[in-house]
N, C-alpha and C. Protein backbone atom coordinates (compact mmCIF):
# COMPACT_ATOMS: atom_id res chain seq x y z
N UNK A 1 9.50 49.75 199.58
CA UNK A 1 9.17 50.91 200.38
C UNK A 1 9.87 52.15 199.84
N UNK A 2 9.00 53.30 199.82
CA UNK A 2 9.69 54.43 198.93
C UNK A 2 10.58 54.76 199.87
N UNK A 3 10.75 54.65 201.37
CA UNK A 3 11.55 55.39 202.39
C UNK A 3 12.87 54.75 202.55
N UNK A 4 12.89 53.75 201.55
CA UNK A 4 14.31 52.94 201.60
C UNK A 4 15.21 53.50 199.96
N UNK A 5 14.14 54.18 199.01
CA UNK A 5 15.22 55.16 197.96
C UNK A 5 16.09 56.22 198.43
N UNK A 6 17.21 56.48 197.48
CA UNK A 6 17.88 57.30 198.14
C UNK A 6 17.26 58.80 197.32
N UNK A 7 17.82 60.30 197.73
CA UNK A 7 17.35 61.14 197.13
C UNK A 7 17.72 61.19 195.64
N UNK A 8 18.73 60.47 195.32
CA UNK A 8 18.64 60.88 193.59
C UNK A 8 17.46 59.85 192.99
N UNK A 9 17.42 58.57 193.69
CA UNK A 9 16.13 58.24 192.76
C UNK A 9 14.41 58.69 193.22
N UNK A 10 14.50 59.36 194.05
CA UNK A 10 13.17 59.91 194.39
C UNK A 10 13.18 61.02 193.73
N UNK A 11 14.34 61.79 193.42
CA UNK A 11 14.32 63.14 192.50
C UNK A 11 13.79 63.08 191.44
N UNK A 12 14.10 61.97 190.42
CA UNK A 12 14.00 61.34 189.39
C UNK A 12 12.19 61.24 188.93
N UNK A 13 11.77 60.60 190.05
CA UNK A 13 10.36 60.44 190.04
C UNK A 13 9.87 61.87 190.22
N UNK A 14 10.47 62.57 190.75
CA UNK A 14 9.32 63.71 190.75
C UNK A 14 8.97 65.25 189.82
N UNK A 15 8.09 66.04 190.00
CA UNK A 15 7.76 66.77 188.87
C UNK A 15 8.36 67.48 189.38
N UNK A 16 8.46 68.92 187.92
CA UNK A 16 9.38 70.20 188.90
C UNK A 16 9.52 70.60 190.04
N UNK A 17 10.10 71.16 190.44
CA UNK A 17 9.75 71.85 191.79
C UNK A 17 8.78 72.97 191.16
N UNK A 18 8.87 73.38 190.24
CA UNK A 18 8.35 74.71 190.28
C UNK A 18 6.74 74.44 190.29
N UNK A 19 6.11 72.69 189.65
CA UNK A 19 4.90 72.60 189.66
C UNK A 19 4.62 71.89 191.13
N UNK A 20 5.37 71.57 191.68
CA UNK A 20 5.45 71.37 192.93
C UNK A 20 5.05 72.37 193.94
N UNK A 21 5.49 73.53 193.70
CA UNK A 21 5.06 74.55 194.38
C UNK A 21 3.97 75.24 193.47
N UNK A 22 3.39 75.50 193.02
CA UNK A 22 1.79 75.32 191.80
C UNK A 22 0.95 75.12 192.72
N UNK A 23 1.08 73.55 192.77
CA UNK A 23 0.44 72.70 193.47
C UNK A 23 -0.09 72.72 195.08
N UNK A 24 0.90 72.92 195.41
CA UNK A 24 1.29 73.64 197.09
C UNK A 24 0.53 74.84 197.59
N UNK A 25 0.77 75.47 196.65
CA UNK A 25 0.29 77.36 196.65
C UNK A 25 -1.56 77.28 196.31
N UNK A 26 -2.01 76.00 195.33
CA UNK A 26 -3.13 75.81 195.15
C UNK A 26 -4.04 75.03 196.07
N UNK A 27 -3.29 74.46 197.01
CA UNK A 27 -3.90 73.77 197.86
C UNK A 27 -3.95 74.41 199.30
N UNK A 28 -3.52 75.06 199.52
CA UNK A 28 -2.81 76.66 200.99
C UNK A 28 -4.45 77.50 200.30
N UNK A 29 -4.40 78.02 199.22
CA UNK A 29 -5.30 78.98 198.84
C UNK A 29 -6.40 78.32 198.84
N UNK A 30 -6.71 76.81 198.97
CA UNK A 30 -8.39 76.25 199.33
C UNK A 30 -8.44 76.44 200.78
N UNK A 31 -7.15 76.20 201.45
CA UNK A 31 -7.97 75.81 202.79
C UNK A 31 -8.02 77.15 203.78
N UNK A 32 -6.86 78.22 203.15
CA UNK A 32 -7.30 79.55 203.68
C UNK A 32 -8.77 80.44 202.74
N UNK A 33 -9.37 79.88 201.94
CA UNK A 33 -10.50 80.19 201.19
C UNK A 33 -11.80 79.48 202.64
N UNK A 34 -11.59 78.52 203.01
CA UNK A 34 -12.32 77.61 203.68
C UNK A 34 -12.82 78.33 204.97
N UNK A 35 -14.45 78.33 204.69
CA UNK A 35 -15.38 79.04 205.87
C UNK A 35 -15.19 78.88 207.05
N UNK A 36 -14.77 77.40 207.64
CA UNK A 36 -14.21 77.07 208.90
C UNK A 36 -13.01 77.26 209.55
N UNK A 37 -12.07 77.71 208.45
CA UNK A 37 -11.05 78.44 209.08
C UNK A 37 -11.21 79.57 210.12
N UNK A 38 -10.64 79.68 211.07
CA UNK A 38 -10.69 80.43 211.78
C UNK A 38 -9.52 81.70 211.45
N UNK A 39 -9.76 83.00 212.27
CA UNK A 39 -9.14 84.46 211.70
C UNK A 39 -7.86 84.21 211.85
N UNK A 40 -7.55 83.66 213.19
CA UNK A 40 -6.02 83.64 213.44
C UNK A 40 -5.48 82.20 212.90
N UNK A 41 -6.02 81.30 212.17
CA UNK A 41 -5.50 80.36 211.68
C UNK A 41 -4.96 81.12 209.97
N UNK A 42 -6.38 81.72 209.41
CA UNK A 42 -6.41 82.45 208.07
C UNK A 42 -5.09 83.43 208.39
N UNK A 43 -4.97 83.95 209.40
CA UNK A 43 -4.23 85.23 208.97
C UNK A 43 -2.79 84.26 208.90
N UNK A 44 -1.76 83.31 209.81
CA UNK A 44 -1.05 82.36 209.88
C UNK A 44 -0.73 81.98 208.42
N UNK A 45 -1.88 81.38 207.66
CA UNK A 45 -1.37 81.01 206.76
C UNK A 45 -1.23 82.08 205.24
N UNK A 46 -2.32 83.14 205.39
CA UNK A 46 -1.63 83.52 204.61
C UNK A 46 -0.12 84.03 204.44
N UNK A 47 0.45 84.64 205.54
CA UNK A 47 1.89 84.64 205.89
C UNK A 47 2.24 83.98 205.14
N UNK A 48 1.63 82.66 205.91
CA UNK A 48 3.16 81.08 205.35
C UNK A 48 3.00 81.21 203.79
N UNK A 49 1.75 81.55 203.31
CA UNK A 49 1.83 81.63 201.67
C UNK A 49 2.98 82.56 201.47
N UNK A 50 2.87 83.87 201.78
CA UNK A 50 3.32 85.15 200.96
C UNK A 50 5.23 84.46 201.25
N UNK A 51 5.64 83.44 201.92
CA UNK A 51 6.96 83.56 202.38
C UNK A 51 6.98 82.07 201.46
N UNK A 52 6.60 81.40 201.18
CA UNK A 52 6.66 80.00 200.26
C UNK A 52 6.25 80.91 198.79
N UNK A 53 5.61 81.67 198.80
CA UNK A 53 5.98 82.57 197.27
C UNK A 53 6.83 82.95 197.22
N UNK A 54 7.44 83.22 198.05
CA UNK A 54 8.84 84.10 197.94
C UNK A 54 10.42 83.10 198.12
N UNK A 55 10.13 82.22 198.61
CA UNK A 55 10.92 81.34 198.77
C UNK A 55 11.07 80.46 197.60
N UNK A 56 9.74 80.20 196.93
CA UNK A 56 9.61 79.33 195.82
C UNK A 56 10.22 80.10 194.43
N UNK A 57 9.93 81.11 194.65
CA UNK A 57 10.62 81.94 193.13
C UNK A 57 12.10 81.96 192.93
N UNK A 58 12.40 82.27 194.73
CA UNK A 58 14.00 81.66 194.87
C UNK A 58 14.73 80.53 194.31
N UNK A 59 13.78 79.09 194.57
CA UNK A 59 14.11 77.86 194.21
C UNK A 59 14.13 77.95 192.52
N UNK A 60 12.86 78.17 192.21
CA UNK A 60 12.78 77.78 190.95
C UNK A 60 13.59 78.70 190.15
N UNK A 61 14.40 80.07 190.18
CA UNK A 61 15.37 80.82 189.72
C UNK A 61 16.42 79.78 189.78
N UNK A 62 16.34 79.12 190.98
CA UNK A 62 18.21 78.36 190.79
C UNK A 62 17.87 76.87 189.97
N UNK A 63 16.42 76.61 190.21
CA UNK A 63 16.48 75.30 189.32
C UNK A 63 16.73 75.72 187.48
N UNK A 64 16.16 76.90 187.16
CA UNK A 64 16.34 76.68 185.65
C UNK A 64 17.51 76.78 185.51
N UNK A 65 18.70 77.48 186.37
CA UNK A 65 20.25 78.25 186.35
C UNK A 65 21.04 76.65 185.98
């Protein structure tokens, strides 16, 4: 069970953070793209994007450091 690793070996397995958040930011931008979204759901997330861009540039500055 993966929920019984500890965080250094789940770290290990995983890809940057920085494509981590790539990934993240590419999948936020389908579903606020998405016709069934509603205005006040769309407007919500783009927020949460513009603050996980901004948060993520943070991270990935201290990961290359």
């Amino acid at each position: 069970m993966s929920e019984t690793m500890t965080n250094d070996q789940s770290a290990q397995n995983q890809p940057p953070l920085s494509r981590c958040l790539e990934n993240l930011q590419k999948a936020l931008a389908d579903v606020v793209c998405h016709p069934d979204l509603s205005g006040d759901a769309k407007s919500f997330l783009i927020d949460f994007c513009k603050v996980i861009s901004e948060k993520a540039s943070e991270s990935v500055k201290g990961e290359k450091a």
